[in-house]
Protein backbone atom coordinates (compact mmCIF):
# COMPACT_ATOMS: atom_id res chain seq x y z
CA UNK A 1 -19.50 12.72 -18.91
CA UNK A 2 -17.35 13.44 -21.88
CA UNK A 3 -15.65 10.31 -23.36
CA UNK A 4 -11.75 11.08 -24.06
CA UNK A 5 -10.46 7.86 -25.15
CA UNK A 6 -12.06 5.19 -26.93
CA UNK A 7 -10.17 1.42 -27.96
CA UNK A 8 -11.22 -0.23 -31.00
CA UNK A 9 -10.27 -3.62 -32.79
CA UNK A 10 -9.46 -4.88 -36.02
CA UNK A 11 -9.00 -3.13 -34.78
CA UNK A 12 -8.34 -0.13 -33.21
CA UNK A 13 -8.57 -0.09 -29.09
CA UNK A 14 -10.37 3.59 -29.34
CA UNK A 15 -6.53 6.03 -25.87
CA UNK A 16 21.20 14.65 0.28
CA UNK A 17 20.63 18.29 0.83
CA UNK A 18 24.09 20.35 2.00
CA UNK A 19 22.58 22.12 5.26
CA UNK A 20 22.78 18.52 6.86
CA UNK A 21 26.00 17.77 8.62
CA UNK A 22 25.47 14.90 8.61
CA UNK A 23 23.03 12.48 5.58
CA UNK A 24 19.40 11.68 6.62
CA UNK A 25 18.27 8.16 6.66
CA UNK A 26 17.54 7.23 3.12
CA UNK A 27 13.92 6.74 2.50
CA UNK A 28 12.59 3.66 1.11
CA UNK A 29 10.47 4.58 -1.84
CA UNK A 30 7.14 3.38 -1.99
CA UNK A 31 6.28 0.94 -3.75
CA UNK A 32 3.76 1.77 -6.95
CA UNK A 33 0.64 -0.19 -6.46
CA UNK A 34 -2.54 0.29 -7.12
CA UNK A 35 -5.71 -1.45 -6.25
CA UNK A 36 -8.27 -2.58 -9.38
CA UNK A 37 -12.14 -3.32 -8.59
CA UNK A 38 -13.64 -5.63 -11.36
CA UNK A 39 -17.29 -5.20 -11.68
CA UNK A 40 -18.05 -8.19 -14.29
CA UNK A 41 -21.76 -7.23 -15.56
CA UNK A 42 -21.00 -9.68 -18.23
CA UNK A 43 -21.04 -12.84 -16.59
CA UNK A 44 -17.56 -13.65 -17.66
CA UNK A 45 -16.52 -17.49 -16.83
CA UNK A 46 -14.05 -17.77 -13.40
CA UNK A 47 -11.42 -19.40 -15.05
CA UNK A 48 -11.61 -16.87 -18.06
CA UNK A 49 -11.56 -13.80 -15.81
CA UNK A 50 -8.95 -15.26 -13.42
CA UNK A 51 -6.50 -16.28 -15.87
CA UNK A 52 -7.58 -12.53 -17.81
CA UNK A 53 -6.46 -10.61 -14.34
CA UNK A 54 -3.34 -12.66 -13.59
CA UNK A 55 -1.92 -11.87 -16.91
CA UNK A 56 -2.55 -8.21 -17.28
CA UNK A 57 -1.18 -8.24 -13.56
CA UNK A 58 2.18 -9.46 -15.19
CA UNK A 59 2.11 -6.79 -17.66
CA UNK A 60 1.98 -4.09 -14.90
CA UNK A 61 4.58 -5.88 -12.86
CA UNK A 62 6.74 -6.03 -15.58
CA UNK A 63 6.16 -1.87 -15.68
CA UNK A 64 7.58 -1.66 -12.61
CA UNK A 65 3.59 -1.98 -10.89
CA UNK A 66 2.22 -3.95 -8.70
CA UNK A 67 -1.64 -4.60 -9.17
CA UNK A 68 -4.57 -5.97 -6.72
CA UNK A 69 -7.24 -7.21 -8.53
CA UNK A 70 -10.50 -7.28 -6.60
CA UNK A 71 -13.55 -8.90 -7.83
CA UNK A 72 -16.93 -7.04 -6.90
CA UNK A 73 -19.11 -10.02 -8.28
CA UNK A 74 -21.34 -12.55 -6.69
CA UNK A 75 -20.65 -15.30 -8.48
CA UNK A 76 -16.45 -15.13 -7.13
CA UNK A 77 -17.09 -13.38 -3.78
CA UNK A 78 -19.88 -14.23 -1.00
CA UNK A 79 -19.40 -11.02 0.61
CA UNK A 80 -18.52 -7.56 -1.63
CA UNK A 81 -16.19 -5.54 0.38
CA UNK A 82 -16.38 -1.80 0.98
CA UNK A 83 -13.51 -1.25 -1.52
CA UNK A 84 -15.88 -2.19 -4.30
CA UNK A 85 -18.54 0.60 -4.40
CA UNK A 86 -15.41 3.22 -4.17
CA UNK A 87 -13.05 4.57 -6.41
CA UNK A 88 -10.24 7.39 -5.52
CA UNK A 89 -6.82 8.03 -7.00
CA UNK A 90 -4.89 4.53 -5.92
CA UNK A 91 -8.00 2.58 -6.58
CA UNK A 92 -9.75 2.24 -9.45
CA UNK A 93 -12.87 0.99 -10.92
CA UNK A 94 -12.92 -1.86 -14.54
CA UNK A 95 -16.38 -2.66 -15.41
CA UNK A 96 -16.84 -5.47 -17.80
CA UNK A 97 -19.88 -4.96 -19.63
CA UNK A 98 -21.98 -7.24 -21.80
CA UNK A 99 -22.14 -4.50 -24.82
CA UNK A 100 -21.64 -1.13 -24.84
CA UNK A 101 -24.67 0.99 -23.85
CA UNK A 102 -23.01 4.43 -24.53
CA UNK A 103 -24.64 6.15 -27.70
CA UNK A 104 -21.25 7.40 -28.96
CA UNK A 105 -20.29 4.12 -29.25
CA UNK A 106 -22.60 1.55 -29.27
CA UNK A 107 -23.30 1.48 -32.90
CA UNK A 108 -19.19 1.19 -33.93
CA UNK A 109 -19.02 -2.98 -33.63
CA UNK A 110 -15.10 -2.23 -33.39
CA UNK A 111 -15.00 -0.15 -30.14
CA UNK A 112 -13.59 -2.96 -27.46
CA UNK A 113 -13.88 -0.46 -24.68
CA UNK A 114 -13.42 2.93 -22.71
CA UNK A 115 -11.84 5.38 -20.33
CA UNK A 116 -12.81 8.11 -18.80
CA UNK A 117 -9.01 9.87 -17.68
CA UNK A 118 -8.64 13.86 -17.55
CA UNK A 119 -5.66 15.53 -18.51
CA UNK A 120 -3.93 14.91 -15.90
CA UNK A 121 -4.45 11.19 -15.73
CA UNK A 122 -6.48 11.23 -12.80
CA UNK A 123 -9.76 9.20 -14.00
CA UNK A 124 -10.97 6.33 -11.83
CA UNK A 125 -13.55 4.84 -14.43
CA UNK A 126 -12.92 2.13 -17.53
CA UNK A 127 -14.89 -0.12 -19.20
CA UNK A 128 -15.10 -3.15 -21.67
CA UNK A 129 -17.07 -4.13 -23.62
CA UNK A 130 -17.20 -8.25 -23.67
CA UNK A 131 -19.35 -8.86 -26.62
CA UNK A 132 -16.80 -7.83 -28.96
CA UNK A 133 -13.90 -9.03 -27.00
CA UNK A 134 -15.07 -12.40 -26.99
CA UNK A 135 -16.13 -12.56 -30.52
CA UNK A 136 -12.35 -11.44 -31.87
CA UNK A 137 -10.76 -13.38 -29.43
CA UNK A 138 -12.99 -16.48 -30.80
CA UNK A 139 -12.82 -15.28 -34.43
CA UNK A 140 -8.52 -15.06 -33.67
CA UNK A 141 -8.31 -17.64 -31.06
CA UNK A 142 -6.58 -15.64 -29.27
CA UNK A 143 -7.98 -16.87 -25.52
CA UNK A 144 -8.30 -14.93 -22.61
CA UNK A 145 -4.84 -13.05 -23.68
CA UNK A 146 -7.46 -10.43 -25.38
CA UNK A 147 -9.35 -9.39 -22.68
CA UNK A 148 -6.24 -9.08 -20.22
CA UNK A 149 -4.44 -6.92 -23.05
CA UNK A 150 -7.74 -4.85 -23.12
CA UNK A 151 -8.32 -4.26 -19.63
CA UNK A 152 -4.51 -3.34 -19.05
CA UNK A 153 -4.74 -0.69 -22.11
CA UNK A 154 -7.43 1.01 -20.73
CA UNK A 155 -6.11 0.77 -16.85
CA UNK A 156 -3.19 2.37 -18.59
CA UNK A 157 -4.85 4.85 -20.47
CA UNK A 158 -6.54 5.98 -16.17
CA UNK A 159 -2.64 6.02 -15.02
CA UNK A 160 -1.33 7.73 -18.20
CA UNK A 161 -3.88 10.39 -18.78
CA UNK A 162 -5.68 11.65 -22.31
CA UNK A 163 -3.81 11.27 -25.55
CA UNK A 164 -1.59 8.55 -24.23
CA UNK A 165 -1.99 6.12 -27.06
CA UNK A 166 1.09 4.98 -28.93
CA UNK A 167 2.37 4.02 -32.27
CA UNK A 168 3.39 0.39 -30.56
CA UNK A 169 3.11 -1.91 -27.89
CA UNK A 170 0.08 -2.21 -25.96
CA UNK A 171 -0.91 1.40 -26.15
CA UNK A 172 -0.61 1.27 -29.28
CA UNK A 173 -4.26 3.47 -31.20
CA UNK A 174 -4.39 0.87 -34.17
CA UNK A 175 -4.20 -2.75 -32.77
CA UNK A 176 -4.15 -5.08 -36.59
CA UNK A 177 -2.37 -8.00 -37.20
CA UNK A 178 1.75 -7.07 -35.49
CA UNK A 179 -0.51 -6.25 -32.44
CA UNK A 180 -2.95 -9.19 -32.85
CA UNK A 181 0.16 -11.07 -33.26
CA UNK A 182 1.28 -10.39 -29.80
CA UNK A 183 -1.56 -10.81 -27.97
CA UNK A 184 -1.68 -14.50 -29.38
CA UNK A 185 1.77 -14.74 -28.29
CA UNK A 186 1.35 -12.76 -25.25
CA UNK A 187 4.02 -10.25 -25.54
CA UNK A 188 2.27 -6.57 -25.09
CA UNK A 189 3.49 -4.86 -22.67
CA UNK A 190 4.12 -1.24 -22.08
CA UNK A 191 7.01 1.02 -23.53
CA UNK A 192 9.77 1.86 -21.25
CA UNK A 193 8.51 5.53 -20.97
CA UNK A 194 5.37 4.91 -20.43
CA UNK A 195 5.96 2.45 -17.64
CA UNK A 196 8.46 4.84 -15.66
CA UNK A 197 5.48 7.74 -16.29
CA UNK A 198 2.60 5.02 -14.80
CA UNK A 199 5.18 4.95 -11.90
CA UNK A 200 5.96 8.15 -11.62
CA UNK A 201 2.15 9.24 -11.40
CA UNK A 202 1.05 6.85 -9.23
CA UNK A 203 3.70 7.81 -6.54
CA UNK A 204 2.88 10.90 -6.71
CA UNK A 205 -0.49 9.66 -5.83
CA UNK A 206 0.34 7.70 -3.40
CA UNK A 207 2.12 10.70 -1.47
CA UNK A 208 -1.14 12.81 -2.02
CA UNK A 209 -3.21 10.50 0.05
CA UNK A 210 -0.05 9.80 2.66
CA UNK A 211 -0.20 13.62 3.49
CA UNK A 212 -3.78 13.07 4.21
CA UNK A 213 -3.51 10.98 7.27
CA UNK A 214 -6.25 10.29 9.35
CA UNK A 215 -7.74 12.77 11.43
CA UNK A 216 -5.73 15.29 9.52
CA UNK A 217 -8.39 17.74 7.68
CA UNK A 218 -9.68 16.79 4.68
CA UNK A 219 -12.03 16.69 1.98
CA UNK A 220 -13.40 13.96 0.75
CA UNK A 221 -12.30 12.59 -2.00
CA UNK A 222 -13.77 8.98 -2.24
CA UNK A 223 -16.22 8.80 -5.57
CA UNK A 224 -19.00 6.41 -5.15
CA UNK A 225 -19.22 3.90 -8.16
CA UNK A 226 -22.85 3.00 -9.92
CA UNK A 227 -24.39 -0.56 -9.42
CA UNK A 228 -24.98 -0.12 -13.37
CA UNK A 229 -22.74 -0.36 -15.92
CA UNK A 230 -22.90 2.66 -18.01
């Protein structure tokens, strides 16, 4: 699989219609939400991981997002559900890894993860790497507030699509010391625009798989998700 987007430190993270007589019933619009599956390969501590997934959960809610964090490991959960070993358009996958084990990137020290988004945003697959997190976030005591800024940039990058990197804010290509600075501070969050776009998309989602009701034909469209990191 071609890799589109890459995040790197020091760092770079390398990514009321007239015919009507009378008004229908307003519709309430639904609310964007998606669901995130956290396969932790890297043996991340609870309390690290926990208080990592509660704050990038604020940064999507403050986008305008709602988020439900799901963790596919042994060590939080007794019993994996279903939801863990699938991956479609409203649920997507976040494997923490203990390095990276892709050859394009496995030899650049800076690269904090991956994404795997198509051009039209619709990629279920991301990845971090949590050898390198760790060691900036140690080297810049900057806490777990790195690896929830992380894993939020590259959920964005699966909601936003390819070439969605910005010039600030958590998007932002070239993460050095401004951006560094905020993450210590906890204050990355997503631009305006690209919040109303994650929204946007994900509705539009979200009414794709409504249409499909059960018992309605219909492909499948459920991708099964590797025990492995890749």
């Amino acid at each position: 699989m071609k890799m589109l987007l890459i995040c790197t430190a020091p760092a770079f993270l390398a990514a009321a219609s007239s015919v009507f007589a009378q008004s229908p019933p307003s519709l309430t619009p639904l609310r964007a939400e998606v669901s995130i599956s956290v396969h932790d390969y890297a043996r991340v501590s609870t309390s690290v991981l926990v208080a990592a997934e509660d704050q990038a959960r604020e940064i999507f809610r403050r986008a305008g997002l709602e988020t439900v964090w799901r963790n596919c490991s042994p060590k939080l959960e007794k019993h994996e559900p279903e939801s863990c070993y699938f991956a479609d358009a409203t649920h997507l996958t976040l494997k923490i890894s203990p390095h990276a084990m892709n050859a394009q990137v496995r030899d650049r020290i800076d690269v904090l993860g991956t994404s795997y988004p198509d051009e039209k945003g619709a990629g279920y697959f991301a990845y971090v790497f949590y050898d390198r997190v760790r060691e900036l976030a140690e080297r810049r005591t900057l806490g777990h507030g790195l690896l929830a800024d992380v894993m939020a940039h590259e959920i964005g990058h699966l909601l936003l699509g390819s070439n969605s990197h910005s010039r600030s804010g958590i998007m932002c290509g070239r993460w050095e010391a401004e951006q560094l600075r905020s993450v210590a501070e906890g204050l990355m969050s997503f631009a305006p625009s690209e919040s109303r776009l994650m929204r946007e998309r994900l509705r539009a989602r979200q009414s794709a798989q409504a249409k499909l009701a059960p018992g309605a034909p219909q492909e499948e469209t459920l991708t099964a998700v590797s025990a492995e990191p890749q």
